[in-house]
C-alpha atoms as a PDB file:
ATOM      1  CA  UNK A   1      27.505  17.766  -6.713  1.00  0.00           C
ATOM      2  CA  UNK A   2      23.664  15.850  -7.362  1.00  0.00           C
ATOM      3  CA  UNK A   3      22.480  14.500  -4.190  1.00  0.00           C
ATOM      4  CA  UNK A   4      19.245  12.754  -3.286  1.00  0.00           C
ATOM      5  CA  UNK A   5      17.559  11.657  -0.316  1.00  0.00           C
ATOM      6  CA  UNK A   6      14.217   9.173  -0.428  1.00  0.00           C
ATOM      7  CA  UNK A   7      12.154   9.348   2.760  1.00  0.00           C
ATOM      8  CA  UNK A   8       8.573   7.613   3.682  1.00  0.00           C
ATOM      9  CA  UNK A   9       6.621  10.761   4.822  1.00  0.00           C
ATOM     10  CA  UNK A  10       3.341   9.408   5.465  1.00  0.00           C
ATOM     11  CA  UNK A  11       2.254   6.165   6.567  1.00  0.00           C
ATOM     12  CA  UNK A  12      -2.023   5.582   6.659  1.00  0.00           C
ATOM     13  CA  UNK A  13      -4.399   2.626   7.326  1.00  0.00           C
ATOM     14  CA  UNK A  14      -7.507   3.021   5.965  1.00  0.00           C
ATOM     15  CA  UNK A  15     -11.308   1.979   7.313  1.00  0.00           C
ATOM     16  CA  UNK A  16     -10.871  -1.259   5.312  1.00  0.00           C
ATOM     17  CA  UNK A  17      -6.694  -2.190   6.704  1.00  0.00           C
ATOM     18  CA  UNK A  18      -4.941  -1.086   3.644  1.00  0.00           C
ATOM     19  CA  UNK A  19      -2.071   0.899   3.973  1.00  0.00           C
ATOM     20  CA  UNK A  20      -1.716   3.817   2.063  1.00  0.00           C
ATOM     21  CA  UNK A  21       2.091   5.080   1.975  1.00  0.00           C
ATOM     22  CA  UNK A  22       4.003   7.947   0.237  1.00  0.00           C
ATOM     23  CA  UNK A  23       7.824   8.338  -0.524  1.00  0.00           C
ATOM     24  CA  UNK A  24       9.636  11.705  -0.735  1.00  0.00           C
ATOM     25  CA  UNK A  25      12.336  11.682  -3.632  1.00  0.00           C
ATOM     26  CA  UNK A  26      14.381  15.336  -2.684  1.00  0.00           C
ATOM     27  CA  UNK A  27      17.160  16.046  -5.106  1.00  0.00           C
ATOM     28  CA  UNK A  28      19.951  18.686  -3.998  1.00  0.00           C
ATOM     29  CA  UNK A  29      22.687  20.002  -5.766  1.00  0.00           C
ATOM     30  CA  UNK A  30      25.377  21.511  -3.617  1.00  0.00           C
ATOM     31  CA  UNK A  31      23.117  21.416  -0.421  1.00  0.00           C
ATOM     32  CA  UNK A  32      20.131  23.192  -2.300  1.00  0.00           C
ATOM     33  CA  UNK A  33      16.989  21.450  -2.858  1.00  0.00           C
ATOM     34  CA  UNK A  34      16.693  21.620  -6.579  1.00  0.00           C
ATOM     35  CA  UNK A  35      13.392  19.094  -7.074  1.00  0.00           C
ATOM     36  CA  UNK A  36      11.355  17.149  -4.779  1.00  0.00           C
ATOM     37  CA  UNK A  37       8.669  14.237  -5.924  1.00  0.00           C
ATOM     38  CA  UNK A  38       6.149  11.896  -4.711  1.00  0.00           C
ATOM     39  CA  UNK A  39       5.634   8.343  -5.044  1.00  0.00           C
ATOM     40  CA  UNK A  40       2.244   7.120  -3.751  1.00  0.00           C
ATOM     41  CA  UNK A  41       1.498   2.991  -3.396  1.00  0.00           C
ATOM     42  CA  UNK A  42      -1.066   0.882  -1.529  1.00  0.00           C
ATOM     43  CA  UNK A  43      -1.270  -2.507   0.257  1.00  0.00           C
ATOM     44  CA  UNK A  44      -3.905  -4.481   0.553  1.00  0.00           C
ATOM     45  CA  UNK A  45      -4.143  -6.513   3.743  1.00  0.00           C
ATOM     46  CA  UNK A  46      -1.614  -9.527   3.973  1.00  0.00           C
ATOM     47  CA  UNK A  47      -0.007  -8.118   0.391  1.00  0.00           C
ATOM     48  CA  UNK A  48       3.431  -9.538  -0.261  1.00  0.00           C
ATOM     49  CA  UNK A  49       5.570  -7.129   1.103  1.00  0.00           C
ATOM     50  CA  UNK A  50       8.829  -7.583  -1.007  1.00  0.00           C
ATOM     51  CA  UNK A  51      10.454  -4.495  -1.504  1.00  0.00           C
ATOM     52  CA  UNK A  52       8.192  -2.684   0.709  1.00  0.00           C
ATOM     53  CA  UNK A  53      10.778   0.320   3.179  1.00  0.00           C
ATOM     54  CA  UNK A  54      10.938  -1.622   6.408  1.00  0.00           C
ATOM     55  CA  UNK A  55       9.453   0.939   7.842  1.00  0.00           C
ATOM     56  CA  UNK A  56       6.390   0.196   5.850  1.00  0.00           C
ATOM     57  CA  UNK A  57       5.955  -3.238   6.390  1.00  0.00           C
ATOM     58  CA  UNK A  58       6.350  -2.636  10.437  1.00  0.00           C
ATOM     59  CA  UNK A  59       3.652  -1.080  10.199  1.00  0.00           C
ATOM     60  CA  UNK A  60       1.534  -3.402   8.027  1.00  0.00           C
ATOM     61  CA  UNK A  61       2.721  -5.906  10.773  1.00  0.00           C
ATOM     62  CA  UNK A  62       0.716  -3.975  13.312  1.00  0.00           C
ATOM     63  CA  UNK A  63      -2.312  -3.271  11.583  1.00  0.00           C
ATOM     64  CA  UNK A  64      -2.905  -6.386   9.961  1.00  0.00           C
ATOM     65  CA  UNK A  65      -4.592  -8.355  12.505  1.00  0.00           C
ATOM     66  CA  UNK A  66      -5.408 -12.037  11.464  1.00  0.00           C
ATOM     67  CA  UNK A  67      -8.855 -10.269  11.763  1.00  0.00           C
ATOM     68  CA  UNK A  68      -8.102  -7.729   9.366  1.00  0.00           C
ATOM     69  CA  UNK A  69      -6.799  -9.951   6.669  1.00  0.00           C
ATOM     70  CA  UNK A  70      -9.520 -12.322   7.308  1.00  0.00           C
ATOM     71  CA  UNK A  71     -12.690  -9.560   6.434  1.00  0.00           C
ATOM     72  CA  UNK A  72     -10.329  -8.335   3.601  1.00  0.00           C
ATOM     73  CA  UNK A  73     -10.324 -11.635   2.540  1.00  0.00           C
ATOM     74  CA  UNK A  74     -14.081 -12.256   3.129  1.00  0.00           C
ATOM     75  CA  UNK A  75     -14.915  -8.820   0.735  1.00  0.00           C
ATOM     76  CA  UNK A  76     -12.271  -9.752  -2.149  1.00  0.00           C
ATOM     77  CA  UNK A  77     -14.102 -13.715  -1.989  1.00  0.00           C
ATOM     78  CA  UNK A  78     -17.782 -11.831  -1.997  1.00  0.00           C
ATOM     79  CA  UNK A  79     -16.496  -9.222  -4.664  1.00  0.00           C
ATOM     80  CA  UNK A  80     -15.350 -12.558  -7.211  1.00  0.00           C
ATOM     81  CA  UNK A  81     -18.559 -13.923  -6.456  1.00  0.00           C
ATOM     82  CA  UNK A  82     -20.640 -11.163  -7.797  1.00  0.00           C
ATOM     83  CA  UNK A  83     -18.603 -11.507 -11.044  1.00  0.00           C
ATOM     84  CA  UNK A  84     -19.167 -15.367 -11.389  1.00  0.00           C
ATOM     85  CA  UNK A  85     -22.079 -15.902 -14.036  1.00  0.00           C
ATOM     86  CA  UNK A  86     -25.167 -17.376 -12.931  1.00  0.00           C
ATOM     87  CA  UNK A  87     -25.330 -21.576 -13.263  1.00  0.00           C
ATOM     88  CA  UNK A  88     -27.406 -22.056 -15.930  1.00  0.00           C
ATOM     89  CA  UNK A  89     -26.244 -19.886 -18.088  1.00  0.00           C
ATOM     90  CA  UNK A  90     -28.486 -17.128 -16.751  1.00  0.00           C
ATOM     91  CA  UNK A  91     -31.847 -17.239 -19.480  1.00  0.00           C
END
């Protein structure tokens, strides 16, 4: 008989708060491990966290200070602004 178990192995907050997580997908068939893969996603500070493994977003509620989401904030606001053409159309 095909059983499966999904687990959240690692857990990691990076220099600039994101959380980097990765989910173990083990497949057995009659109590012997017959595959095993890896699922890899990323959060950026105060991301939606629908669907995120509770475990996962407890974690996120930790490490994202209103400081942390505030500088994330700050870089994704100075990132757009490098994009932004020049007023004046630049010539």
């Amino acid at each position: 008989m095909l059983t499966q178990t999904i687990e959240i192995d690692q857990i990691t907050k990076t220099g600039n708060g994101s959380i980097l997580y990765r989910r173990v997908r083990t497949v057995f068939d009659d109590g012997v491990q017959i595959s095993q893969t890896y699922e890899r996603a990323s959060l950026a500070p105060g991301s939606a966290l629908d669907g995120v493994p509770e475990e996962v977003q407890a974690f996120c509620a930790l490490a994202w200070t209103p400081e942390v989401v505030a500088a994330h904030e700050a870089r994704v606001a100075a990132a757009n602004a490098d994009l932004d053409p020049p007023e004046g159309g630049g010539d």
